[in-house]
C-alpha atoms as a PDB file:
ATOM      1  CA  UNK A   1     125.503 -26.545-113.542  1.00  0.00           C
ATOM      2  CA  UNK A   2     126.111 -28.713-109.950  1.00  0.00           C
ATOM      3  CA  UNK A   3     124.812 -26.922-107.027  1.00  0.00           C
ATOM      4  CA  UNK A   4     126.051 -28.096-103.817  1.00  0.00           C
ATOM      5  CA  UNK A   5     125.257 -25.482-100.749  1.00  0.00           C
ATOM      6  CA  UNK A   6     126.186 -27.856 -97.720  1.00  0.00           C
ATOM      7  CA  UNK A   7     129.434 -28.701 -97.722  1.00  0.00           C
ATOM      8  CA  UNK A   8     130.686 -29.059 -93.892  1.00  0.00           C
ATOM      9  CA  UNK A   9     133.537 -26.554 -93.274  1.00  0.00           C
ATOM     10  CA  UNK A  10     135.110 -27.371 -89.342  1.00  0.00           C
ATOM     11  CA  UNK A  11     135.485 -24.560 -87.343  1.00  0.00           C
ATOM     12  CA  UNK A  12     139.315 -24.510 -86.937  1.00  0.00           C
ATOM     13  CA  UNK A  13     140.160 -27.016 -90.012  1.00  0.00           C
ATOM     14  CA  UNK A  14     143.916 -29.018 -89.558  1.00  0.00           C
ATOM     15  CA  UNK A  15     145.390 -30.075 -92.301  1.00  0.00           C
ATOM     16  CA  UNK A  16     143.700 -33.245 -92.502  1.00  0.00           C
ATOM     17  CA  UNK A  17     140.664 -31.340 -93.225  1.00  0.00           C
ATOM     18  CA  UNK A  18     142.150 -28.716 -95.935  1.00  0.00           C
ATOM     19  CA  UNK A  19     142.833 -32.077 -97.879  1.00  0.00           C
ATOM     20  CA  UNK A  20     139.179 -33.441 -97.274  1.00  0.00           C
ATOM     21  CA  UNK A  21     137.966 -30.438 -98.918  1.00  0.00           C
ATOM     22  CA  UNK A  22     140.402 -30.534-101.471  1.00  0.00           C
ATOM     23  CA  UNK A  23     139.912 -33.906-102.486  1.00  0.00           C
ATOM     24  CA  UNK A  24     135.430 -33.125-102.414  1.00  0.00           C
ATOM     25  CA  UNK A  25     136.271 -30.146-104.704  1.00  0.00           C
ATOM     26  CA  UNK A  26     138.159 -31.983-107.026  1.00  0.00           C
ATOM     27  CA  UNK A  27     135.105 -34.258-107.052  1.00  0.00           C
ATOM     28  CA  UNK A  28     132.706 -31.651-107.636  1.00  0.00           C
ATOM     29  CA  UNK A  29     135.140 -30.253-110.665  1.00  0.00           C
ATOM     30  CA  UNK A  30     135.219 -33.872-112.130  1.00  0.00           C
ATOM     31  CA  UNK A  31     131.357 -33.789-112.438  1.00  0.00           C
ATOM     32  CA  UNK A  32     130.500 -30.069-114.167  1.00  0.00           C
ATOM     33  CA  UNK A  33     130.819 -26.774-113.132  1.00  0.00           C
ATOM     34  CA  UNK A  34     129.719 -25.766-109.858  1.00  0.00           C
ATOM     35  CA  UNK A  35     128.598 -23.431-107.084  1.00  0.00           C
ATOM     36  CA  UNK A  36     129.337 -24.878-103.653  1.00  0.00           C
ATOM     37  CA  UNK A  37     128.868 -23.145-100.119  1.00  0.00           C
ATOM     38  CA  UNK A  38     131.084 -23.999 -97.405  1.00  0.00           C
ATOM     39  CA  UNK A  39     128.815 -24.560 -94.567  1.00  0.00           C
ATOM     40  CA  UNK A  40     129.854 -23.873 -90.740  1.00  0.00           C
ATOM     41  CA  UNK A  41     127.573 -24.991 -88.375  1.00  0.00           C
ATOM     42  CA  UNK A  42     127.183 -23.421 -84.378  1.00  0.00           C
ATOM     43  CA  UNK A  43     124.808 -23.417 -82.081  1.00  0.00           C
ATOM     44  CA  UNK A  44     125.385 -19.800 -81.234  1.00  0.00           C
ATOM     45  CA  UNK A  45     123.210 -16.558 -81.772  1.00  0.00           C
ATOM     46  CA  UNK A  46     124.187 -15.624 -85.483  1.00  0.00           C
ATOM     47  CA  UNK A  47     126.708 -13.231 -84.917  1.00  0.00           C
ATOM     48  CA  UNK A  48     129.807 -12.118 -86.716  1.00  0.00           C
ATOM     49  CA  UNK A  49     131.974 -12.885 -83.727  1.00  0.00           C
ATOM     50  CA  UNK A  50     130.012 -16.530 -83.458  1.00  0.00           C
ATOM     51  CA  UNK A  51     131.891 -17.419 -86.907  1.00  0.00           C
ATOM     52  CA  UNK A  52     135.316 -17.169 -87.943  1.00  0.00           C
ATOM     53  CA  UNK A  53     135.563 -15.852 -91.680  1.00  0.00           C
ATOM     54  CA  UNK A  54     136.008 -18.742 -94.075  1.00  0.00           C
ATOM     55  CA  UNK A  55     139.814 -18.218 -96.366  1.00  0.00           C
ATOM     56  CA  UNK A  56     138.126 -19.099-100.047  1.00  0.00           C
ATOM     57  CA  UNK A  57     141.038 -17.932-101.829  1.00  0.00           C
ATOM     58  CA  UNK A  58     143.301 -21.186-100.722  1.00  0.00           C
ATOM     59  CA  UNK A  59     140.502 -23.278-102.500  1.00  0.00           C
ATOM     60  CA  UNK A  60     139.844 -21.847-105.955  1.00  0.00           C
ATOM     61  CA  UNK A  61     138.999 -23.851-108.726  1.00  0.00           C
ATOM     62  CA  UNK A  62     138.745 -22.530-111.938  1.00  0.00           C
ATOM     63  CA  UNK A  63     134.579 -23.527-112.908  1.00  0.00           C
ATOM     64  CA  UNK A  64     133.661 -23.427-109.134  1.00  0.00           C
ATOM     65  CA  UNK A  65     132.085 -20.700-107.483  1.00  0.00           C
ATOM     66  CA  UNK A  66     132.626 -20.385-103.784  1.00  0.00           C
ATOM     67  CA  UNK A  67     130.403 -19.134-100.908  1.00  0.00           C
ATOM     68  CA  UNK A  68     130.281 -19.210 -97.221  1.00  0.00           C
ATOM     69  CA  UNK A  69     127.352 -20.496 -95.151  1.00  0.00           C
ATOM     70  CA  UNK A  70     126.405 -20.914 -91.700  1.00  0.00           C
ATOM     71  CA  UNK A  71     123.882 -23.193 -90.532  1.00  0.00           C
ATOM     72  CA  UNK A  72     122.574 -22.231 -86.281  1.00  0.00           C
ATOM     73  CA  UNK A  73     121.594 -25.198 -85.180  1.00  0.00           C
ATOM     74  CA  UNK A  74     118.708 -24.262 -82.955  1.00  0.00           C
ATOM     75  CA  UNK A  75     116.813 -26.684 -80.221  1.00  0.00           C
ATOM     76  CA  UNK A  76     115.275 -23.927 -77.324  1.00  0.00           C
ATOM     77  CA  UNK A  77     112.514 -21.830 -78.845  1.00  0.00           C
ATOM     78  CA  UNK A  78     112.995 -19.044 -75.933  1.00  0.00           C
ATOM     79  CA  UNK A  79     117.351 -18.570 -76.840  1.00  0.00           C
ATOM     80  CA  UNK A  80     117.383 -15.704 -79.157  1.00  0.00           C
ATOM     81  CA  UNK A  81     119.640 -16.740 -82.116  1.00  0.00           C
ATOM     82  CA  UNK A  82     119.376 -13.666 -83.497  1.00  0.00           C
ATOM     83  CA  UNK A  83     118.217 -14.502 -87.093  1.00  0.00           C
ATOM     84  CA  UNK A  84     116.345 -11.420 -88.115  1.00  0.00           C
ATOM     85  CA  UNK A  85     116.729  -9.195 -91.316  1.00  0.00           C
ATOM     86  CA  UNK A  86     118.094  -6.313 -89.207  1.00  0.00           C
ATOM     87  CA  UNK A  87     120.956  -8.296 -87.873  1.00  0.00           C
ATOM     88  CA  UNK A  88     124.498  -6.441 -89.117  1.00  0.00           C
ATOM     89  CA  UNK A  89     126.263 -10.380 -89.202  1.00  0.00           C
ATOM     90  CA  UNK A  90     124.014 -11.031 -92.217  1.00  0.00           C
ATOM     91  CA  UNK A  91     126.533  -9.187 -94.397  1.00  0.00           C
ATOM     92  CA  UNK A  92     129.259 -11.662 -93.529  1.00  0.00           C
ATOM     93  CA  UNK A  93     127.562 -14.707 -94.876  1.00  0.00           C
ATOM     94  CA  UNK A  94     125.856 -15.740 -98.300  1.00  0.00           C
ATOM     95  CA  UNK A  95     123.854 -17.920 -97.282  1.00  0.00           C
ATOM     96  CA  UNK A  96     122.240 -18.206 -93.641  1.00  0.00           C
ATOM     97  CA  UNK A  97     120.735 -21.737 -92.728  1.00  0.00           C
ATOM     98  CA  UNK A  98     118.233 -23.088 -89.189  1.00  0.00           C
ATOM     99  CA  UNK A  99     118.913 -26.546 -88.225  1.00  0.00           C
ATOM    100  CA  UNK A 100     116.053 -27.264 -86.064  1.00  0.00           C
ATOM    101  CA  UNK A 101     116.691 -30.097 -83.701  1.00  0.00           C
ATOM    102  CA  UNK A 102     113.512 -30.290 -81.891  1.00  0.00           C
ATOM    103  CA  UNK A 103     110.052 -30.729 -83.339  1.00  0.00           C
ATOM    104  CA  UNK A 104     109.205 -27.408 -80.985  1.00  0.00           C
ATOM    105  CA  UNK A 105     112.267 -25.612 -82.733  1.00  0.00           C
ATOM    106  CA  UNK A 106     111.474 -26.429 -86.435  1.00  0.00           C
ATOM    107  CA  UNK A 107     108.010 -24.881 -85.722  1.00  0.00           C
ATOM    108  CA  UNK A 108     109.227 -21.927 -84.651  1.00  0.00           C
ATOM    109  CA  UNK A 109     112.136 -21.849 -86.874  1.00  0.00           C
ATOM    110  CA  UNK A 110     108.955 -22.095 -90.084  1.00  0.00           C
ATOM    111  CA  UNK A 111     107.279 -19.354 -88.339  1.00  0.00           C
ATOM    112  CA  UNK A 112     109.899 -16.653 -87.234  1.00  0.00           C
ATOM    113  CA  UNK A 113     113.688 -17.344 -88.132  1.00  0.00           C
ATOM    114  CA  UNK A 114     114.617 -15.225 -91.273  1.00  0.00           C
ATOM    115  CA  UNK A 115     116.683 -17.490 -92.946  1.00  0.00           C
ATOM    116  CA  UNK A 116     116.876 -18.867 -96.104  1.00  0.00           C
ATOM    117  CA  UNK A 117     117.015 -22.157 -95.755  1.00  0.00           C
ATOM    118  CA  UNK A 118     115.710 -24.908 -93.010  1.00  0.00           C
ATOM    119  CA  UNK A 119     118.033 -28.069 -92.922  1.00  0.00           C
ATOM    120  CA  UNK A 120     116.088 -30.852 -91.429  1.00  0.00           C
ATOM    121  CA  UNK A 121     117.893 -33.350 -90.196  1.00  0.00           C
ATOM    122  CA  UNK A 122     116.767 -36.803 -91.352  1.00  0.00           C
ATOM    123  CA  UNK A 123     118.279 -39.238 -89.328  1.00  0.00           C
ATOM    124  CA  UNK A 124     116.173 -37.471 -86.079  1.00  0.00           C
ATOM    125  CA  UNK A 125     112.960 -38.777 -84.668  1.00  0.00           C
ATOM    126  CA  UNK A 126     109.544 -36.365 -84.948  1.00  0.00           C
ATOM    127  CA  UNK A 127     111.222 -33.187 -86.025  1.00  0.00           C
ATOM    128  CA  UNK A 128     109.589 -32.469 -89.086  1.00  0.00           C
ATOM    129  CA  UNK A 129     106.370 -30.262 -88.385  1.00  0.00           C
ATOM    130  CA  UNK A 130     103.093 -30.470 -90.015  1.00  0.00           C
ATOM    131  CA  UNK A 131     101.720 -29.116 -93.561  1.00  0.00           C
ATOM    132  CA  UNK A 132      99.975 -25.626 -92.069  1.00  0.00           C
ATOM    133  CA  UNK A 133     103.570 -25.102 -90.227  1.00  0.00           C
ATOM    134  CA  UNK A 134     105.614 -25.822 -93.403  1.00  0.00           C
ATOM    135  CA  UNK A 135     103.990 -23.370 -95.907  1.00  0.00           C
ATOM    136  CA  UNK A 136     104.158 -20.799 -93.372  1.00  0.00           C
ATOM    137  CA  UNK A 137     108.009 -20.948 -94.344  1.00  0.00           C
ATOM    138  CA  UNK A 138     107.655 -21.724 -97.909  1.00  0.00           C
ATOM    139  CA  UNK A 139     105.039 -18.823 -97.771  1.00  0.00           C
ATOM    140  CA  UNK A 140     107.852 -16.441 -96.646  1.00  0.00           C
ATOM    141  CA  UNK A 141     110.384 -17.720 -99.696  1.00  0.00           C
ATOM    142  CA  UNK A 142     112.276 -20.387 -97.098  1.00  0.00           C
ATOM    143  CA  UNK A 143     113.496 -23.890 -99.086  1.00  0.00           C
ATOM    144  CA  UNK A 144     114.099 -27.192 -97.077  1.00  0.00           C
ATOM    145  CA  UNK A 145     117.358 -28.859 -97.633  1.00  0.00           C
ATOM    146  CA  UNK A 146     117.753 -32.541 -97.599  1.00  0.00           C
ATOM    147  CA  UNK A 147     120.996 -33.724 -97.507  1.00  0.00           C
ATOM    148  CA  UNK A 148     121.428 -37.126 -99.259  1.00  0.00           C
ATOM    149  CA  UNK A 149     124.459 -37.776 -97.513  1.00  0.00           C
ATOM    150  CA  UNK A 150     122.820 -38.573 -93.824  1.00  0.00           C
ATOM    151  CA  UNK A 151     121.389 -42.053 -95.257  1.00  0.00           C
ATOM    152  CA  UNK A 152     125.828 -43.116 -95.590  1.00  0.00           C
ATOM    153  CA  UNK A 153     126.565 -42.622 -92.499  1.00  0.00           C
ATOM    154  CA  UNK A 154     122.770 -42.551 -89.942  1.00  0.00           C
ATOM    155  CA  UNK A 155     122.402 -46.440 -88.501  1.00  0.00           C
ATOM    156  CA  UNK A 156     119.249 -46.385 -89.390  1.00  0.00           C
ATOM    157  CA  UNK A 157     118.545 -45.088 -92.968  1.00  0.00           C
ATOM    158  CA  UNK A 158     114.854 -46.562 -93.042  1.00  0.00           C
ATOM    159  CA  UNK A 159     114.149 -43.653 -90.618  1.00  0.00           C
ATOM    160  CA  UNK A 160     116.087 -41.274 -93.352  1.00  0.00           C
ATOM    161  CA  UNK A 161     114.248 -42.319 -96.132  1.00  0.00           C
ATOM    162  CA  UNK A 162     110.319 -42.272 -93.811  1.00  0.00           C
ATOM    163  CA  UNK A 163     111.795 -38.833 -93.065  1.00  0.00           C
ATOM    164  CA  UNK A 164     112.138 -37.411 -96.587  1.00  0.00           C
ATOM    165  CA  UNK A 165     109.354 -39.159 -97.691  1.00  0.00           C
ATOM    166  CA  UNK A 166     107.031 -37.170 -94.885  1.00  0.00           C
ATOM    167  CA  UNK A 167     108.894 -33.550 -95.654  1.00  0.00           C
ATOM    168  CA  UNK A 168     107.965 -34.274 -99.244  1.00  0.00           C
ATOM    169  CA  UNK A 169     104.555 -34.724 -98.377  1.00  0.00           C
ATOM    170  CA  UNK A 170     104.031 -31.551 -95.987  1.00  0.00           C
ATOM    171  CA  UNK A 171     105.480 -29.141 -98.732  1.00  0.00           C
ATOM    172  CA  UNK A 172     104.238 -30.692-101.602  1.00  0.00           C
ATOM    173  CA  UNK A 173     107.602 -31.417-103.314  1.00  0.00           C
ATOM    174  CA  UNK A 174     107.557 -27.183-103.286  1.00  0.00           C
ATOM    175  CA  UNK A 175     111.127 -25.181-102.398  1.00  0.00           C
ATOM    176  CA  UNK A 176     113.558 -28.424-102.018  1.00  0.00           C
ATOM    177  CA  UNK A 177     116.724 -28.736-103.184  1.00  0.00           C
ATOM    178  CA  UNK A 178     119.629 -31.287-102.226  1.00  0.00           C
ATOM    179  CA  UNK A 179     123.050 -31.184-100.612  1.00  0.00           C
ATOM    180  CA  UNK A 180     125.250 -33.792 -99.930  1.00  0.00           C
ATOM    181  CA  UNK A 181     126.834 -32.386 -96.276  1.00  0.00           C
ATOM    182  CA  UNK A 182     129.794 -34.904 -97.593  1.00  0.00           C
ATOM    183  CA  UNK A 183     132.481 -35.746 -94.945  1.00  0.00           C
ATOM    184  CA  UNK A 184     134.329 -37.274 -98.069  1.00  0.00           C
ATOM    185  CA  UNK A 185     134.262 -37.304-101.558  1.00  0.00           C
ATOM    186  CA  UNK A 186     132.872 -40.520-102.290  1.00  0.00           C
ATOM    187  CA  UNK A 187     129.334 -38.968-100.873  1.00  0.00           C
ATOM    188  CA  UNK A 188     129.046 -36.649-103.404  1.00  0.00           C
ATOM    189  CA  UNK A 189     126.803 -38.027-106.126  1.00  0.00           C
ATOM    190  CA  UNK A 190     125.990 -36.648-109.632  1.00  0.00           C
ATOM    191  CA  UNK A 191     123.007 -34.576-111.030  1.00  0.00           C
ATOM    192  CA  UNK A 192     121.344 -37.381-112.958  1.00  0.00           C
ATOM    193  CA  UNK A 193     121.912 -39.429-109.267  1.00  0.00           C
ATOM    194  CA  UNK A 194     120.116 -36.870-107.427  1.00  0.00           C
ATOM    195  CA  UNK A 195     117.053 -37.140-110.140  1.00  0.00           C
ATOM    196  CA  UNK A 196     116.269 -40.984-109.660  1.00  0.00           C
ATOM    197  CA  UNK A 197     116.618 -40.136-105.782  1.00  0.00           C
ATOM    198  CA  UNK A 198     114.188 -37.660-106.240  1.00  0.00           C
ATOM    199  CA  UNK A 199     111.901 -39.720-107.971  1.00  0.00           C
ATOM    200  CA  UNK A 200     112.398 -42.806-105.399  1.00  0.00           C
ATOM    201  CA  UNK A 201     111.247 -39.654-102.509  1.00  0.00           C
ATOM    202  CA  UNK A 202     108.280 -39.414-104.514  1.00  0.00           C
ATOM    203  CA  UNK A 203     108.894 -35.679-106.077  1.00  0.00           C
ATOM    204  CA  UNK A 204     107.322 -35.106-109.784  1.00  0.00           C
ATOM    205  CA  UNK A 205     109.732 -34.883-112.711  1.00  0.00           C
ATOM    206  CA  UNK A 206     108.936 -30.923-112.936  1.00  0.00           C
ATOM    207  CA  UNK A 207     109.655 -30.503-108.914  1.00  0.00           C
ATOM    208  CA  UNK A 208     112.740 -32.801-109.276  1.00  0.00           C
ATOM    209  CA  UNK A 209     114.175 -30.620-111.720  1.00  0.00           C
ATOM    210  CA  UNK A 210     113.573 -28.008-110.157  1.00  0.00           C
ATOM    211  CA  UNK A 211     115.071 -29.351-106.398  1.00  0.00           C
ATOM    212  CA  UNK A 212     118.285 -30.137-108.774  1.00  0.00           C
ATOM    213  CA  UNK A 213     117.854 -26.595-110.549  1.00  0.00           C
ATOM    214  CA  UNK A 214     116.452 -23.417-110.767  1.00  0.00           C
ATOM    215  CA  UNK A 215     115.396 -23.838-106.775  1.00  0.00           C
ATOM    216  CA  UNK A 216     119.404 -23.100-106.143  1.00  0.00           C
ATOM    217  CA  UNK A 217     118.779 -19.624-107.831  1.00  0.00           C
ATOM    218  CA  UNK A 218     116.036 -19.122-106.212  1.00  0.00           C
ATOM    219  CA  UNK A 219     117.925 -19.524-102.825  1.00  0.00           C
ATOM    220  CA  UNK A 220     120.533 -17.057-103.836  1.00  0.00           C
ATOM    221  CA  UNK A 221     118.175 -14.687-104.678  1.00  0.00           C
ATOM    222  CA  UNK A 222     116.409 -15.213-101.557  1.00  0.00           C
ATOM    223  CA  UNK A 223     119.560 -14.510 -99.954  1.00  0.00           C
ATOM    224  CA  UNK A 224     120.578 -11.413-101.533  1.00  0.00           C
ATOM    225  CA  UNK A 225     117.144  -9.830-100.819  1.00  0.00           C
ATOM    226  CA  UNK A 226     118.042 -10.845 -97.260  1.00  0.00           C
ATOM    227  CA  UNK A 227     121.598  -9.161 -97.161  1.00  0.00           C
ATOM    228  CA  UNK A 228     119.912  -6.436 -98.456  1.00  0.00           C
ATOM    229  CA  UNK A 229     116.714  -5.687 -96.595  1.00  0.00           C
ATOM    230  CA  UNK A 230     116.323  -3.207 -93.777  1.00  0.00           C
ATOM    231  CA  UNK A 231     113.059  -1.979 -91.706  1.00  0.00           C
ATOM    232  CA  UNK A 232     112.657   1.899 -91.633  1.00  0.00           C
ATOM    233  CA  UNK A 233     110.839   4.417 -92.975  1.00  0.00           C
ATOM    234  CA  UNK A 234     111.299   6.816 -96.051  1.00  0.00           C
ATOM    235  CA  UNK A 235     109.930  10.133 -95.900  1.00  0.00           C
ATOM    236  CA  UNK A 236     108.938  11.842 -99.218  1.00  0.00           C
ATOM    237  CA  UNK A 237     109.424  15.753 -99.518  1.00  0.00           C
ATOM    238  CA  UNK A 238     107.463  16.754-102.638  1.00  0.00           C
ATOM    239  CA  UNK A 239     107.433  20.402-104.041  1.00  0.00           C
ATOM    240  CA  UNK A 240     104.883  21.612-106.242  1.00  0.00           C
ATOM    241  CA  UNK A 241     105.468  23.167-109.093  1.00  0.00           C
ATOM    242  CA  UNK A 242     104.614  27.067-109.444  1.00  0.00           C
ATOM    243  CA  UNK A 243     100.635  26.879-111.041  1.00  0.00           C
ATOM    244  CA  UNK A 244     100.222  23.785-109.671  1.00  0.00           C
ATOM    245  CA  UNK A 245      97.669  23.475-107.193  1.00  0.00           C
ATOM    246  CA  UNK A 246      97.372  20.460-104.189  1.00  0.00           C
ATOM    247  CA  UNK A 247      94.899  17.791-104.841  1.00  0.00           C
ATOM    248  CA  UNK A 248      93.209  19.010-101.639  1.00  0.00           C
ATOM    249  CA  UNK A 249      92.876  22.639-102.395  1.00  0.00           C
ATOM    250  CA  UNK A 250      89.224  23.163-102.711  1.00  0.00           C
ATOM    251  CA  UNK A 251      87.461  25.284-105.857  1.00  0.00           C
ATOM    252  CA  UNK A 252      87.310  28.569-103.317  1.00  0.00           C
ATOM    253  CA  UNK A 253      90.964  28.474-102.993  1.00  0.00           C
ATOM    254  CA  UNK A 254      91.482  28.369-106.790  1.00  0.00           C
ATOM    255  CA  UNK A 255      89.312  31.392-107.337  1.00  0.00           C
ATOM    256  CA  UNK A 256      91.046  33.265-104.726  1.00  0.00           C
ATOM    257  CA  UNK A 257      94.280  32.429-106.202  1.00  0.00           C
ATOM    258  CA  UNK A 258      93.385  33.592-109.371  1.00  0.00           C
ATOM    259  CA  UNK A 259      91.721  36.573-108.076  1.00  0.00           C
ATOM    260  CA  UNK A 260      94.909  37.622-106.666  1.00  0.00           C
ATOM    261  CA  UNK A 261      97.201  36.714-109.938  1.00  0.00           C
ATOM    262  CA  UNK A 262      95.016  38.794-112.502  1.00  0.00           C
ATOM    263  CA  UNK A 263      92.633  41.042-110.302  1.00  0.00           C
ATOM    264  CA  UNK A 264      91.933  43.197-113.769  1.00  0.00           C
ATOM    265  CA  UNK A 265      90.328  40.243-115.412  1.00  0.00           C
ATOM    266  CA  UNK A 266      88.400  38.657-112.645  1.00  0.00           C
ATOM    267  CA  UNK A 267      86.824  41.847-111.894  1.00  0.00           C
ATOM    268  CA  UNK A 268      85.790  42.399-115.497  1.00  0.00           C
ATOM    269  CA  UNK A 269      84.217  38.959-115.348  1.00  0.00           C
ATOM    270  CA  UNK A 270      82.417  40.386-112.331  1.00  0.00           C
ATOM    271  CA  UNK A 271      80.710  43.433-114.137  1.00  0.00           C
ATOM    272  CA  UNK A 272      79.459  41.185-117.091  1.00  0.00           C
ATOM    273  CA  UNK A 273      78.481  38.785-115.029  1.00  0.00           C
ATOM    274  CA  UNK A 274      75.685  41.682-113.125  1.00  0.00           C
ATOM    275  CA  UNK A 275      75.180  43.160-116.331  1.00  0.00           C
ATOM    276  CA  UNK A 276      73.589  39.949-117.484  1.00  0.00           C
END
């Protein structure tokens, strides 16, 4: 199965870029079968006015499963962006994403944002925070994206690669998976492509596989539990059963209540017992 959950999706697509995507699905169903996310990026508070609802029906593909992303790019830690489980937009999307573009931002984004996934952007100087920071989010279910595709198009991909290299290091090779965030089809590369680059980053055969695997489930999961989550309270009427006493009804109380259901026989017990 090829996972893809970062494919860019403009926010009021022309024709020219219908065909784009076209042609990068047609890629994707070349390869195997797929789940792909179109991804729309904003630097607004996630809200459900903030992004217009992706069409998916004028791209189905028979093998490819569709979903809809969006991806707040996020630089000032005091804006609210509004990425909390009790936000009602969180129903619109399937996945939500935090690009942070500040090394201030991808702190807080590790230690506040619910969202399930952090795309760092490689091609940036001193945005990637340190190891503490990191499992914070990895702590709270969050995977790091790194999308293979910057190092095509950034001027200078020595920075892309010192990048990955470091965000490998601070989590460990632990919740990463790739995207390609293709602006064509020729970016998108296959699965066993993805393995050697993972390998080249520095990941461990069982974390690559994983980064090019299971992680993608894990994410979607992640992501449901998200959709689905609300804070409240529940409150629990229980009725006892007639006979049944309360665990906090003390001995006295028994005897009373017994007393008062067969007074005939208690009070028999009562004459034997001063007889004795």
């Amino acid at each position: 199965m090829f996972y893809d959950f970062n494919i860019p999706y403009p926010k009021h697509p022309n024709q020219e870029d219908l065909e784009r995507l076209d042609r990068i699905l047609s890629r994707i169903q070349s390869i195997q079968h797929g789940v792909v996310a179109f991804n729309v990026s904003t630097s607004e508070p996630f809200t459900s006015k903030a992004v217009e609802p992706i069409k998916l029906d004028q791209f189905k593909r028979d093998g490819i499963q569709l979903l809809t992303r969006v991806t707040i790019e996020a630089e000032d830690t005091k804006k609210n962006y509004q990425m909390v489980l009790t936000n009602a937009a969180n129903q619109s999307v399937d996945i939500l994403a935090a690009r942070p573009l500040t090394l201030d931002a991808a702190k807080h984004t590790c230690q506040n944002h619910d969202v399930d996934i952090i795309s760092i952007n490689c091609a940036l100087k001193r945005v990637i925070p340190n190891h503490a920071t990191i499992q914070v989010a990895i702590s709270r279910g969050v995977f790091f994206e790194i999308c293979y595709a910057q190092s095509f198009h950034c001027k200078e991909r020595a920075l892309f690669f010192t990048n990955v290299k470091r965000l490998v290091e601070v989590t460990r090779g632990n919740n990463l998976i790739f995207s390609s965030e293709a602006l064509r089809a020729l970016d998108i590369r296959q699965p066993s492509d993805l393995r050697m680059l993972g390998l080249l980053f520095g990941l461990r055969r069982d974390q690559v596989e994983a980064a090019v695997g299971h992680n993608y489930q894990r994410v979607l999961l992640k992501a449901e539990t998200r959709k689905s989550t609300v804070n409240g309270t529940i409150r629990v009427d229980m009725k006892i059963p007639e006979g049944v006493a309360p665990s906090n009804t003390t001995d006295n109380d028994n005897k009373r209540k017994r007393e008062q259901d067969n007074p005939k026989t208690e009070s028999k017990k009562k004459k034997k017992g001063k007889k004795q």
